[in-house]
PDB file of N, CA and C in Angstrom:
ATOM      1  N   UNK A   1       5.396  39.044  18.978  1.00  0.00           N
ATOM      2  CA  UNK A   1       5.321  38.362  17.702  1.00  0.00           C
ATOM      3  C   UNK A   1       4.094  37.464  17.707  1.00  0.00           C
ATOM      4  N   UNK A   2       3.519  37.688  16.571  1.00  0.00           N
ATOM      5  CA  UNK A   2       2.331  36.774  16.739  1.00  0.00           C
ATOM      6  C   UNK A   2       2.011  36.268  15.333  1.00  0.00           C
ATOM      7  N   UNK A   3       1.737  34.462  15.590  1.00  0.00           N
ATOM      8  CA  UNK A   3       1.794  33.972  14.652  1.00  0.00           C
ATOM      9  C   UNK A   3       0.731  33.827  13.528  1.00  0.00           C
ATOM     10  N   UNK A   4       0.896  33.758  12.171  1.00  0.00           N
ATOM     11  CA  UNK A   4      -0.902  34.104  11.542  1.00  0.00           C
ATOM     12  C   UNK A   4      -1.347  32.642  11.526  1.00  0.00           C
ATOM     13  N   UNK A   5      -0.293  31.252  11.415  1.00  0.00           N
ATOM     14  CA  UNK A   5      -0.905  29.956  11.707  1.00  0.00           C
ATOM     15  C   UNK A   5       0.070  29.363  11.989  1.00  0.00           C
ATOM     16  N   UNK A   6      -0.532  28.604  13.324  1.00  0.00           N
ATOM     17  CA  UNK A   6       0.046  27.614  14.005  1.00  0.00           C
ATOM     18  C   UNK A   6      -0.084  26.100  13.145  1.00  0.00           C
ATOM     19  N   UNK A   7       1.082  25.257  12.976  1.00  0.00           N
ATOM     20  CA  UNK A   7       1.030  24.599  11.802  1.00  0.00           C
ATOM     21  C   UNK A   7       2.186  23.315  12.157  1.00  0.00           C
ATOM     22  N   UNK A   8       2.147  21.984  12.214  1.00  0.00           N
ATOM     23  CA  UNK A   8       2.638  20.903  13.010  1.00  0.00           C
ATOM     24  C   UNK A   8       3.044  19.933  11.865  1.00  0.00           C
ATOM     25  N   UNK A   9       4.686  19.728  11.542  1.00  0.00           N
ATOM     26  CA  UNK A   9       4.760  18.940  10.159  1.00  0.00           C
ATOM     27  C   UNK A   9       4.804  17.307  11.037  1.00  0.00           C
ATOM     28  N   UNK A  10       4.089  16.349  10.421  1.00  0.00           N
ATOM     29  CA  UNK A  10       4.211  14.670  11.126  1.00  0.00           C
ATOM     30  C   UNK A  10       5.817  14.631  10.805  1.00  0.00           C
ATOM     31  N   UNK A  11       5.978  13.437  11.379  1.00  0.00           N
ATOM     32  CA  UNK A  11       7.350  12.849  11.358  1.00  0.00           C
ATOM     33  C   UNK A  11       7.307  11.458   9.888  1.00  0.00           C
ATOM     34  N   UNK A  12       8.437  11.839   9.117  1.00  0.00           N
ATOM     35  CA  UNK A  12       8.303  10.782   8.354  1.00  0.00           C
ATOM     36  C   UNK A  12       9.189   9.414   8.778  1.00  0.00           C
ATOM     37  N   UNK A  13       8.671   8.665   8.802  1.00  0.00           N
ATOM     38  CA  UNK A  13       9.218   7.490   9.098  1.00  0.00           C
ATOM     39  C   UNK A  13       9.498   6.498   7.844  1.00  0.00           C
ATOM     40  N   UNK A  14      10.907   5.487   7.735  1.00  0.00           N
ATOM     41  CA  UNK A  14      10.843   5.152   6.737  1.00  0.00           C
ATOM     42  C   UNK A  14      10.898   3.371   7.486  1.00  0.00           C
ATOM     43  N   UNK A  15       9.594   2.777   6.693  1.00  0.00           N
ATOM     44  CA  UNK A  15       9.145   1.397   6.366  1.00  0.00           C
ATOM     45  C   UNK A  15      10.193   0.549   5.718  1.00  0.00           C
ATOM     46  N   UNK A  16       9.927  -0.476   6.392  1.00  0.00           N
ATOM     47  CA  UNK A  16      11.146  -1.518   5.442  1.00  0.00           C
ATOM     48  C   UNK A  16       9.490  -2.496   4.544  1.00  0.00           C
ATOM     49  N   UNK A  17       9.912  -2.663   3.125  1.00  0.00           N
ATOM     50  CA  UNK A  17       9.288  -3.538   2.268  1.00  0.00           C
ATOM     51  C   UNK A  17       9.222  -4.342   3.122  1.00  0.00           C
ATOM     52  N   UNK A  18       7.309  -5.170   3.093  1.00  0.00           N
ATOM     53  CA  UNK A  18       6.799  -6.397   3.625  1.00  0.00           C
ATOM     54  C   UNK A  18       7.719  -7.381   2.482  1.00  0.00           C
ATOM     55  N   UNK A  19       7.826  -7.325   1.560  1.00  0.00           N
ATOM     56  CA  UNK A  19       8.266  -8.327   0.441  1.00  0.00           C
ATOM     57  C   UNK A  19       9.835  -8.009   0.269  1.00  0.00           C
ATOM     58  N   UNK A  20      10.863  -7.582   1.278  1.00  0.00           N
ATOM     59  CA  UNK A  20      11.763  -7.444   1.222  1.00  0.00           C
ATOM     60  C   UNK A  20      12.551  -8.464   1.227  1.00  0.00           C
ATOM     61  N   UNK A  21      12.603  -9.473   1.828  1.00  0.00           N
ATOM     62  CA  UNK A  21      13.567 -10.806   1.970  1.00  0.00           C
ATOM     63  C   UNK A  21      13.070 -11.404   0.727  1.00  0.00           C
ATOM     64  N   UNK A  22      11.813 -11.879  -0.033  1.00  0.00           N
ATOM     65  CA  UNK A  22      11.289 -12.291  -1.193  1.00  0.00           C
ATOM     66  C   UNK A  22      12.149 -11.539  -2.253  1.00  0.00           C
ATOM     67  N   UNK A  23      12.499 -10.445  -2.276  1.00  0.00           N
ATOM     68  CA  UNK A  23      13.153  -9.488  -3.667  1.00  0.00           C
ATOM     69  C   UNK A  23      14.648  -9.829  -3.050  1.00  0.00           C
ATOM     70  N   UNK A  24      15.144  -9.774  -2.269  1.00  0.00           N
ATOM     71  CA  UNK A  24      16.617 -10.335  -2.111  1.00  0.00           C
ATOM     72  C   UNK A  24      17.007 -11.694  -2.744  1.00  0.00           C
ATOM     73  N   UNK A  25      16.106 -12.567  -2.353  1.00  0.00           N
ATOM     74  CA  UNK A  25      16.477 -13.816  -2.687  1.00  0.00           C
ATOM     75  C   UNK A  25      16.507 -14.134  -4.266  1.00  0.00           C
ATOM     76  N   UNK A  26      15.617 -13.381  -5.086  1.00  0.00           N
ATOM     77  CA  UNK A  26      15.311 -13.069  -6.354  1.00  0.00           C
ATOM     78  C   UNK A  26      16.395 -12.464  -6.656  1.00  0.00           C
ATOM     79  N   UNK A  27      16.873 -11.472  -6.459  1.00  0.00           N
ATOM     80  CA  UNK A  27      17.779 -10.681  -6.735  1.00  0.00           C
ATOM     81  C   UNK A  27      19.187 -11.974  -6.781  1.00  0.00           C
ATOM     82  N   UNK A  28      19.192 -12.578  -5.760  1.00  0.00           N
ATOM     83  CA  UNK A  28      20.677 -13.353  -5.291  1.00  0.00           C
ATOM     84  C   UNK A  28      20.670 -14.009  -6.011  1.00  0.00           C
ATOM     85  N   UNK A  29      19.620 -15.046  -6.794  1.00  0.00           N
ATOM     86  CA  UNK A  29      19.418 -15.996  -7.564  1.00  0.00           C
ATOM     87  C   UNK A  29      19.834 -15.737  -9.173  1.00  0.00           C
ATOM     88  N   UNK A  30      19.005 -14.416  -9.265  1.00  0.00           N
ATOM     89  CA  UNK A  30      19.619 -14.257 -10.801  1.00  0.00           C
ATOM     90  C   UNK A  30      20.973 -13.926 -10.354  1.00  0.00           C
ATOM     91  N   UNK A  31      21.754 -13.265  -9.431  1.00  0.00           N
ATOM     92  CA  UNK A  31      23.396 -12.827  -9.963  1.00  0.00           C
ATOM     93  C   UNK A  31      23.685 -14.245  -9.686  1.00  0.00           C
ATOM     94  N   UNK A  32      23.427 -15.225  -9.154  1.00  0.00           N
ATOM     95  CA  UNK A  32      24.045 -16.576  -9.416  1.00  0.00           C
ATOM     96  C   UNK A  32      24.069 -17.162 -10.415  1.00  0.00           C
ATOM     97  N   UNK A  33      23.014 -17.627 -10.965  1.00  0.00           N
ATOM     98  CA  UNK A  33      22.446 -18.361 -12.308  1.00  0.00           C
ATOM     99  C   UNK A  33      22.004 -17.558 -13.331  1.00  0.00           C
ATOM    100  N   UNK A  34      21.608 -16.363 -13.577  1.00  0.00           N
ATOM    101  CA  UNK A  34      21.453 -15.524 -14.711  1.00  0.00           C
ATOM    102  C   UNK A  34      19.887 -15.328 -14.728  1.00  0.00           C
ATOM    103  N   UNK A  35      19.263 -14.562 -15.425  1.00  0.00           N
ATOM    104  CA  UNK A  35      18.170 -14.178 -15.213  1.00  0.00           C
ATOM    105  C   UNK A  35      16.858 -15.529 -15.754  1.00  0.00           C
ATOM    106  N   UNK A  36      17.253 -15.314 -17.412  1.00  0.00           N
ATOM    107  CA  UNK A  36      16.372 -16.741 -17.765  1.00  0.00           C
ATOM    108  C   UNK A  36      16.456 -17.854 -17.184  1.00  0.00           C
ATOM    109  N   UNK A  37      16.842 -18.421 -15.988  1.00  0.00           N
ATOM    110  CA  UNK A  37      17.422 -19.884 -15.891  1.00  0.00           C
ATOM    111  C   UNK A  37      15.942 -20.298 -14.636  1.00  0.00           C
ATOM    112  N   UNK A  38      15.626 -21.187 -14.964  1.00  0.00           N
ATOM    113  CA  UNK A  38      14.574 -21.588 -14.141  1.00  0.00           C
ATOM    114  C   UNK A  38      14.552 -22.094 -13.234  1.00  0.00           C
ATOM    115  N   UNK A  39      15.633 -22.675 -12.412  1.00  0.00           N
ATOM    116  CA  UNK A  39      16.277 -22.800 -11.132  1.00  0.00           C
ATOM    117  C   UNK A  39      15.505 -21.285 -10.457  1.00  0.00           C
ATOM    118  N   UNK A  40      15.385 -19.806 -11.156  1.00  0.00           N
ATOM    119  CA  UNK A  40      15.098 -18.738 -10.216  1.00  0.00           C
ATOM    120  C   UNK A  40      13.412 -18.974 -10.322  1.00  0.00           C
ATOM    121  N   UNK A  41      12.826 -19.891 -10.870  1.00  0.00           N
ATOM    122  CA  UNK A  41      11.002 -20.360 -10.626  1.00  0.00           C
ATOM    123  C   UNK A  41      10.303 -20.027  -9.623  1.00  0.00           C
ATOM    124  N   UNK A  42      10.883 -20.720  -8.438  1.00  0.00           N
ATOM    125  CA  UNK A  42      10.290 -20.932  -7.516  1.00  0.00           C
ATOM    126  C   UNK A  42      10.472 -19.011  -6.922  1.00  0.00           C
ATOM    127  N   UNK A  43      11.523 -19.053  -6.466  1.00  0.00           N
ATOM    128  CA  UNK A  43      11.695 -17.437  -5.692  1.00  0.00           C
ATOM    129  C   UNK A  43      10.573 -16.673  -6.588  1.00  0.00           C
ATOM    130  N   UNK A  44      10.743 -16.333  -7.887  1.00  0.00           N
ATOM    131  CA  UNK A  44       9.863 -15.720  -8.663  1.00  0.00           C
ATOM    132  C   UNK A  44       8.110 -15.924  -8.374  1.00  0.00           C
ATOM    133  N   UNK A  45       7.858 -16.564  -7.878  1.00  0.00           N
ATOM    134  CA  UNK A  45       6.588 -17.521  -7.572  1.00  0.00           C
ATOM    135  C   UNK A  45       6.632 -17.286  -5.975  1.00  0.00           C
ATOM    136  N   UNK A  46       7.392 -17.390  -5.171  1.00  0.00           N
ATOM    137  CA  UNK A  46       7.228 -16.528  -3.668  1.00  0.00           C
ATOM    138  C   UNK A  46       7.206 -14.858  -3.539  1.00  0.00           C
ATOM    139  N   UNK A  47       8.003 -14.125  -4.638  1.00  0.00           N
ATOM    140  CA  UNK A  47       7.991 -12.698  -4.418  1.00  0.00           C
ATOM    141  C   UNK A  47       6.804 -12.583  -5.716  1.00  0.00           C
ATOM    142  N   UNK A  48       5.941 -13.019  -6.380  1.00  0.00           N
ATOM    143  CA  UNK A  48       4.900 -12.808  -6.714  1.00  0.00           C
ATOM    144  C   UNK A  48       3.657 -12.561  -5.966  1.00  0.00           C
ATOM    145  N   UNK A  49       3.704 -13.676  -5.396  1.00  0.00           N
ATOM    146  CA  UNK A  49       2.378 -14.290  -4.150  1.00  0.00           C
ATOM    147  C   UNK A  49       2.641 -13.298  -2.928  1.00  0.00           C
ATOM    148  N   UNK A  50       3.918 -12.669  -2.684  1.00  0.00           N
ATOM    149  CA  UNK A  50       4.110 -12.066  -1.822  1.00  0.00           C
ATOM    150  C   UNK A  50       3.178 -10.552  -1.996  1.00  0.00           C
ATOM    151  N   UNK A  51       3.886 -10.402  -3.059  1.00  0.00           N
ATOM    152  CA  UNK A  51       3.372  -8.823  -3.994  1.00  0.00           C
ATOM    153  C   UNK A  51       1.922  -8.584  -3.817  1.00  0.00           C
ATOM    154  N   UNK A  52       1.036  -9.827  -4.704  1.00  0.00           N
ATOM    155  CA  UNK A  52       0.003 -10.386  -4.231  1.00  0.00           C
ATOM    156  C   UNK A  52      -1.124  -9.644  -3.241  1.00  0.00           C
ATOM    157  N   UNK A  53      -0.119 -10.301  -1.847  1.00  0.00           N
ATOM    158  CA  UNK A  53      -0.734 -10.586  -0.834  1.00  0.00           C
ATOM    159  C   UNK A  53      -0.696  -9.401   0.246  1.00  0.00           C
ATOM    160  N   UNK A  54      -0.264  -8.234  -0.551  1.00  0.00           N
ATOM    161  CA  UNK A  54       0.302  -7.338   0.594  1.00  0.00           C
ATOM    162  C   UNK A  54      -0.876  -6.510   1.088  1.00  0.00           C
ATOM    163  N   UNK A  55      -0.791  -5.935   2.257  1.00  0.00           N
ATOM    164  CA  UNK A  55      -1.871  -5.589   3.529  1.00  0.00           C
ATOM    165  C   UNK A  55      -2.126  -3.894   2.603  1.00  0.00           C
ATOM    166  N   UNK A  56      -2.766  -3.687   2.547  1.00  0.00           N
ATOM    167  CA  UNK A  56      -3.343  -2.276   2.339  1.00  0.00           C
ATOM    168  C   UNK A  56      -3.026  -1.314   3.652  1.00  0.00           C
ATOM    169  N   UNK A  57      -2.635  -0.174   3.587  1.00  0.00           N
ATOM    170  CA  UNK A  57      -2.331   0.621   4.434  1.00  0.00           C
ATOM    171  C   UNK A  57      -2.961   1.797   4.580  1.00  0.00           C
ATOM    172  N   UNK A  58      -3.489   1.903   5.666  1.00  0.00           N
ATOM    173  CA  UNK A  58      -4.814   2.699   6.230  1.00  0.00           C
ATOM    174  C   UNK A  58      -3.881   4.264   6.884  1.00  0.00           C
ATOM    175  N   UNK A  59      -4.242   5.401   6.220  1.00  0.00           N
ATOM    176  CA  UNK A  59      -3.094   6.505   6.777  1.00  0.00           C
ATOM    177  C   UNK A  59      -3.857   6.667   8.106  1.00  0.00           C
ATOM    178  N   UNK A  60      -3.343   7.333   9.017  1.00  0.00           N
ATOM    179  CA  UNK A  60      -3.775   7.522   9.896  1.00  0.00           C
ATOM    180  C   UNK A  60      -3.771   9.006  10.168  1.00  0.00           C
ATOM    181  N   UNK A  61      -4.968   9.632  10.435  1.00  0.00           N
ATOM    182  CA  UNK A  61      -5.659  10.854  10.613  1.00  0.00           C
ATOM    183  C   UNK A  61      -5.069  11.668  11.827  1.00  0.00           C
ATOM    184  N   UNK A  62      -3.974  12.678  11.433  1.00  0.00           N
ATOM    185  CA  UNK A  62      -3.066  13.191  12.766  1.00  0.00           C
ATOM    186  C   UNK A  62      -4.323  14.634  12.998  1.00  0.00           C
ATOM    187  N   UNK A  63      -4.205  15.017  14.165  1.00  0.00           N
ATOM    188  CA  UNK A  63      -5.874  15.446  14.297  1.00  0.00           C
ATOM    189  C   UNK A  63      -4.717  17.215  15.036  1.00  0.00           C
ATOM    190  N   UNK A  64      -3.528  16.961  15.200  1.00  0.00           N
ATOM    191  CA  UNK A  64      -2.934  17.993  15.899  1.00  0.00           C
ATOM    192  C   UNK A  64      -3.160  19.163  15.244  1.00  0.00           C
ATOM    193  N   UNK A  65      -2.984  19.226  13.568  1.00  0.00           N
ATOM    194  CA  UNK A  65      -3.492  20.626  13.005  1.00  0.00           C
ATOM    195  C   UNK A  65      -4.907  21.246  12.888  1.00  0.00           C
ATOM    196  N   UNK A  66      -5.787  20.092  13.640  1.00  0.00           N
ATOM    197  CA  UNK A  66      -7.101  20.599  13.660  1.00  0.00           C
ATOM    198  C   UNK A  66      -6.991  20.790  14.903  1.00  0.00           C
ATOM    199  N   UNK A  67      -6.299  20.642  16.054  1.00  0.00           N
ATOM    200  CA  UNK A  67      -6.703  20.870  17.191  1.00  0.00           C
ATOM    201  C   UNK A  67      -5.698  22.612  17.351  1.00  0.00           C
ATOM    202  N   UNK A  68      -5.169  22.287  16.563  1.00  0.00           N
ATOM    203  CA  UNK A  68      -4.072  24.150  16.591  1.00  0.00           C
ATOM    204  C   UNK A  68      -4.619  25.271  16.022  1.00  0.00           C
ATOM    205  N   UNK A  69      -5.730  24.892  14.840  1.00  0.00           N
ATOM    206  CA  UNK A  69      -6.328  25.666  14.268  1.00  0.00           C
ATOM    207  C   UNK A  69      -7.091  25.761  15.079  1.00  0.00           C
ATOM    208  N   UNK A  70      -8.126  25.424  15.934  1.00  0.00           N
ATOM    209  CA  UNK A  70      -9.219  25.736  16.538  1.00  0.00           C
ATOM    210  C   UNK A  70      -9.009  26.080  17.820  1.00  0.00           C
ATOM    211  N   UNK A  71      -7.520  26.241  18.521  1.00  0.00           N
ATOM    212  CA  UNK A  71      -6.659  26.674  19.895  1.00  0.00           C
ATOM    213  C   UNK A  71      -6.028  28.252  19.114  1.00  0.00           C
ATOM    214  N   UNK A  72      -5.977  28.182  18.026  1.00  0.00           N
ATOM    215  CA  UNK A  72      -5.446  29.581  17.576  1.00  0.00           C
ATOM    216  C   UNK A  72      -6.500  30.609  17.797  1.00  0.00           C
ATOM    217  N   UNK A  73      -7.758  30.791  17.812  1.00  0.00           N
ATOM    218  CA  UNK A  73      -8.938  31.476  17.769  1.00  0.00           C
ATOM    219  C   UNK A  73      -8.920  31.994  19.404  1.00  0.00           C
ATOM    220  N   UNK A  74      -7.973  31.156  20.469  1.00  0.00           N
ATOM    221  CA  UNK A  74      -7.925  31.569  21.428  1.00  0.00           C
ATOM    222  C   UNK A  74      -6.596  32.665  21.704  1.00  0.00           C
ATOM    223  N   UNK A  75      -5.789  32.407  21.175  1.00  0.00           N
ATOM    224  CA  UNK A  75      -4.511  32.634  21.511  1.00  0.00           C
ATOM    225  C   UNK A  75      -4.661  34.181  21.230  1.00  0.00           C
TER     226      UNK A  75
END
């Protein structure tokens, strides 16, 4: 049996939100006090700045299907 391409799926991994504890507390605040009530100001104003501030994410270049494609020419 011989294969016509050798072919390597990544692993998905699942991320927890950088701004995850910021949207909880938001979340907890309005089912306490209700949505308009300005007691929820401040949280609203930390999961903003949070949102904001978040890191850009650089994919990272998995190089294994270029190294299978160019090991297949041997095989």
């Amino acid at each position: 049996m011989k294969l016509k391409y050798l072919r390597a799926k990544p692993r998905k991994l699942v991320e927890a939100g950088p701004c995850i504890a910021e949207m909880g507390a938001m979340i907890q605040c309005w089912t306490a006090s209700g949505i308009d009530d300005p007691k929820c100001a401040q949280t609203a104003k930390m999961l903003t700045d949070c949102m904001k501030n978040l890191p850009t994410k650089t994919k990272k270049v998995n190089t294994i299907n270029y190294h299978l494609a160019r090991l297949q020419k041997q095989l």
